[in-house]
N, C-alpha and C. Protein backbone atom coordinates (compact mmCIF):
# COMPACT_ATOMS: atom_id res chain seq x y z
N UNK A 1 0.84 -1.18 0.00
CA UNK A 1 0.00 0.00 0.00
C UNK A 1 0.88 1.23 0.00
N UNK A 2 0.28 1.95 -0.75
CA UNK A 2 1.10 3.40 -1.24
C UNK A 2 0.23 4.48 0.09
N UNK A 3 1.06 5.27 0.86
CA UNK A 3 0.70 6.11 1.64
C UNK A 3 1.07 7.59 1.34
N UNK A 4 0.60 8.61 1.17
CA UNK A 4 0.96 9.70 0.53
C UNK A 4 0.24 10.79 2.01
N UNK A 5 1.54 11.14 2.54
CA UNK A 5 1.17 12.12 3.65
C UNK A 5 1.27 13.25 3.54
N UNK A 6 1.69 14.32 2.27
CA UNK A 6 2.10 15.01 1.86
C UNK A 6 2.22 15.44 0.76
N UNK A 7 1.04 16.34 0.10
CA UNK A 7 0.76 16.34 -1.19
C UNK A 7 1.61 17.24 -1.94
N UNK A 8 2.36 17.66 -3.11
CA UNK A 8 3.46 18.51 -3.57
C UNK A 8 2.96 18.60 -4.43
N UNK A 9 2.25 20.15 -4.34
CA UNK A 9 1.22 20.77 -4.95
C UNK A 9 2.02 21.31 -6.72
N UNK A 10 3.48 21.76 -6.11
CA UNK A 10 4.17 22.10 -7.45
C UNK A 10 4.60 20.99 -8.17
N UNK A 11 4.94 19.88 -7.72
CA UNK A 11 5.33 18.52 -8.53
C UNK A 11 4.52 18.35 -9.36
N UNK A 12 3.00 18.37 -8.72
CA UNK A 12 1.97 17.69 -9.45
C UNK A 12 1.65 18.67 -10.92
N UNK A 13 1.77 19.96 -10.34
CA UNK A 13 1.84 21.19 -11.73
C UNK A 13 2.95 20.89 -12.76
N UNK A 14 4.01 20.79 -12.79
CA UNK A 14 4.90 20.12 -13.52
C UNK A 14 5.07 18.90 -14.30
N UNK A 15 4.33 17.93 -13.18
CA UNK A 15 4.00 16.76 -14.12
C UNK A 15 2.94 17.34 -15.40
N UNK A 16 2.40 17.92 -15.03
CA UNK A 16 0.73 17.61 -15.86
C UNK A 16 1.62 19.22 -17.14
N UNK A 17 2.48 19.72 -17.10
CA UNK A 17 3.20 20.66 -18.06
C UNK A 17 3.80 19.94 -18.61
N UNK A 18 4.54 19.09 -18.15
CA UNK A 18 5.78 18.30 -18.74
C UNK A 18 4.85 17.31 -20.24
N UNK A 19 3.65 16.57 -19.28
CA UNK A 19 2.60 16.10 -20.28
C UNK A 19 2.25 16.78 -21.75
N UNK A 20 1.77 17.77 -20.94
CA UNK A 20 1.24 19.19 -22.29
C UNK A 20 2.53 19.17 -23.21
N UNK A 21 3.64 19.18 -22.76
CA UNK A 21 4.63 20.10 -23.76
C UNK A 21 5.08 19.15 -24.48
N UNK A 22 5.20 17.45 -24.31
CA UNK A 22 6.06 16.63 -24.97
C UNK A 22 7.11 16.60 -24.71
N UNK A 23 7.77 15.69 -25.65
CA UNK A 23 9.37 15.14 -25.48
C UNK A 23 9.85 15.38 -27.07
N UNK A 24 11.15 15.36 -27.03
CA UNK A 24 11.84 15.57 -27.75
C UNK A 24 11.75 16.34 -29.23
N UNK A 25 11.81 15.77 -30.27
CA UNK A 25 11.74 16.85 -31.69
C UNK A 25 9.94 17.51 -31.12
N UNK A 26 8.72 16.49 -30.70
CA UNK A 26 7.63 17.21 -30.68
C UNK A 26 7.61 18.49 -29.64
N UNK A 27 8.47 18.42 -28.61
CA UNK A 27 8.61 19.22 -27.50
C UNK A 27 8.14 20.56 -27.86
N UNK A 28 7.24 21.11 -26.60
CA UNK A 28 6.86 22.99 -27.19
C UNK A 28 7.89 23.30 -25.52
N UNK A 29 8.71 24.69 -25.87
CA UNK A 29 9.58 24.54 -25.08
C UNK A 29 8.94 25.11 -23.41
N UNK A 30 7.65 25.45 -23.71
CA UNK A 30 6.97 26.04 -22.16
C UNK A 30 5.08 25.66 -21.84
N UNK A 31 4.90 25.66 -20.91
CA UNK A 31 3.39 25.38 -20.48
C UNK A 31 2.97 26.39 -19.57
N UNK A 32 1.54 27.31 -20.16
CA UNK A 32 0.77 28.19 -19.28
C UNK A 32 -0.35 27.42 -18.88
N UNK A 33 -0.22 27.16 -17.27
CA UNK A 33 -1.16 26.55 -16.42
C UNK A 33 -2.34 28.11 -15.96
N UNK A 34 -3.09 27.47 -16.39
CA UNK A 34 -4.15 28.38 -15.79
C UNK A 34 -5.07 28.02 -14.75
N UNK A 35 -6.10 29.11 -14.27
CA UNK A 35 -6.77 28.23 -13.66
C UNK A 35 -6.62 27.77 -11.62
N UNK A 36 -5.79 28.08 -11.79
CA UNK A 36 -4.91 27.60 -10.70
C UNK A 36 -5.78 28.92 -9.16
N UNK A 37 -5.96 29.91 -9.53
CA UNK A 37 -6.46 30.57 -8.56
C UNK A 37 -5.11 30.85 -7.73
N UNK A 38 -5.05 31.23 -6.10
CA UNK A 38 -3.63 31.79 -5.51
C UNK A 38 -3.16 30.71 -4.81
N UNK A 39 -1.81 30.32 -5.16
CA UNK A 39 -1.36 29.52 -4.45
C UNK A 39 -0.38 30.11 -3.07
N UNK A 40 -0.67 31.22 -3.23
CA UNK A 40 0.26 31.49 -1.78
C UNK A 40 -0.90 32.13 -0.90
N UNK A 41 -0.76 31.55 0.26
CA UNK A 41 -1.96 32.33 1.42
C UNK A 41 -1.43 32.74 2.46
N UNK A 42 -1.89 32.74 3.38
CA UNK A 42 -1.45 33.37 4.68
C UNK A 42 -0.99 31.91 5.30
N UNK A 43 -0.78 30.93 5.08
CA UNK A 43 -0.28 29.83 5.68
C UNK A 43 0.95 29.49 6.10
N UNK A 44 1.55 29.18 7.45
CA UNK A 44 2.43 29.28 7.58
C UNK A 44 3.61 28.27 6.67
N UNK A 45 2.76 27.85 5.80
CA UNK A 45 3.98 26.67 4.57
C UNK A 45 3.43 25.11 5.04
N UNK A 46 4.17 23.54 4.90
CA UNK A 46 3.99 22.73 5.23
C UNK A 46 4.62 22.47 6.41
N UNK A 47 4.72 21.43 6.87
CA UNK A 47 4.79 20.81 8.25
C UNK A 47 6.32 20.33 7.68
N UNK A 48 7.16 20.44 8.40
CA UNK A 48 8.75 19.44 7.61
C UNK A 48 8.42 18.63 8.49
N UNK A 49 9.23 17.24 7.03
CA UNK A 49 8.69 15.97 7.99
C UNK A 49 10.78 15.50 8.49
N UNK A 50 10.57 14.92 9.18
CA UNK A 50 11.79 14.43 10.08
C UNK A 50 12.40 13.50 9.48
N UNK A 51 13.67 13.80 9.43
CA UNK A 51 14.55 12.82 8.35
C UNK A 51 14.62 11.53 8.37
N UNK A 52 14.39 10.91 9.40
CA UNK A 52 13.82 9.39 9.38
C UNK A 52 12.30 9.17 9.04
N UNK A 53 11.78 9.85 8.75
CA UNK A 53 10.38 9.65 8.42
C UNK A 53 10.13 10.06 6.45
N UNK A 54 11.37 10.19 6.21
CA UNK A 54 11.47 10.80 4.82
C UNK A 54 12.17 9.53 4.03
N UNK A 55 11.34 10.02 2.70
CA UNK A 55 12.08 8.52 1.81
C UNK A 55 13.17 8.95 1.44
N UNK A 56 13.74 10.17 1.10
CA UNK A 56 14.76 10.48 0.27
C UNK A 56 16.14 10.64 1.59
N UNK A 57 15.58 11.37 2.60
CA UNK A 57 17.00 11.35 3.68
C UNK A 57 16.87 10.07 4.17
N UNK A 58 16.14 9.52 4.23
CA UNK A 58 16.45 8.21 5.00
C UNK A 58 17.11 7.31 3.87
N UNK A 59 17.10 7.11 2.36
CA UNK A 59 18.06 6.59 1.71
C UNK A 59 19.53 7.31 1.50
N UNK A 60 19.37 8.65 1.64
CA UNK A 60 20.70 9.45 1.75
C UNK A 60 21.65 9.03 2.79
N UNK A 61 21.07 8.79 4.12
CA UNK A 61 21.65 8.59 5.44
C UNK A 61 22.39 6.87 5.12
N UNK A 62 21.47 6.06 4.83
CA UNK A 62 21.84 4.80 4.35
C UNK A 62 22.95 4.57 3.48
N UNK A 63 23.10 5.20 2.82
CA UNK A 63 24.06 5.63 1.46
C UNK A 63 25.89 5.97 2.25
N UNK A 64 25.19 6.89 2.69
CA UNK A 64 26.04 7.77 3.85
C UNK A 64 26.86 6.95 5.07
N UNK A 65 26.12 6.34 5.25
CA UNK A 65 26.66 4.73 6.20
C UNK A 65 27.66 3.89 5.93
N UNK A 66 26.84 3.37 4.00
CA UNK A 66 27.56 2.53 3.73
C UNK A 66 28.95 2.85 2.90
N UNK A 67 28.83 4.03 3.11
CA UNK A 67 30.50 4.97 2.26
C UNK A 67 31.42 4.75 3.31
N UNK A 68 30.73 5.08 4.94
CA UNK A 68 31.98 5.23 5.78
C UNK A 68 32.06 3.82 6.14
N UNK A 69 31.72 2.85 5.90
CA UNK A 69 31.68 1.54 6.64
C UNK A 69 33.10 1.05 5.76
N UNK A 70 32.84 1.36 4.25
CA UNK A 70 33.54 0.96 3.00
C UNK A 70 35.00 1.36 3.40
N UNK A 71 34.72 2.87 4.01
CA UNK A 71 36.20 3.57 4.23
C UNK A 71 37.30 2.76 5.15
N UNK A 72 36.43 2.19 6.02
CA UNK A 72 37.09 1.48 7.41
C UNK A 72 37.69 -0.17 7.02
């Protein structure tokens, strides 16, 4: 099961441009998203999540381990 605690509101805009514009010789070199209404509010931003609770630092840290283990 896929758990998604944290939605990345700009990823998801990018994907769906990257779609619009194509790849290679068809490629258009930019995408105007409309529609969108304000994405900045009075909110204080997201919640940071804690580096063991993260997929990407917690494989960084792992990584990071196995360099100094290698060194020794």
């Amino acid at each position: 099961t896929l758990e998604v605690t944290k939605q990345a509101l700009a990823d998801n805009i990018a994907s769906a441009a990257e779609i619009v514009m194509g790849e290679a010789d068809e490629a258009t070199p930019a995408a105007l998203v409309r529609g969108l209404g304000s994405l900045i509010g009075d909110s204080e931003g997201v919640e940071p999540i804690a580096a063991d609770e993260c997929l990407f630092m917690g494989l960084i840290a792992k990584e990071r381990e196995r360099e100094r283990e290698s060194e020794l």
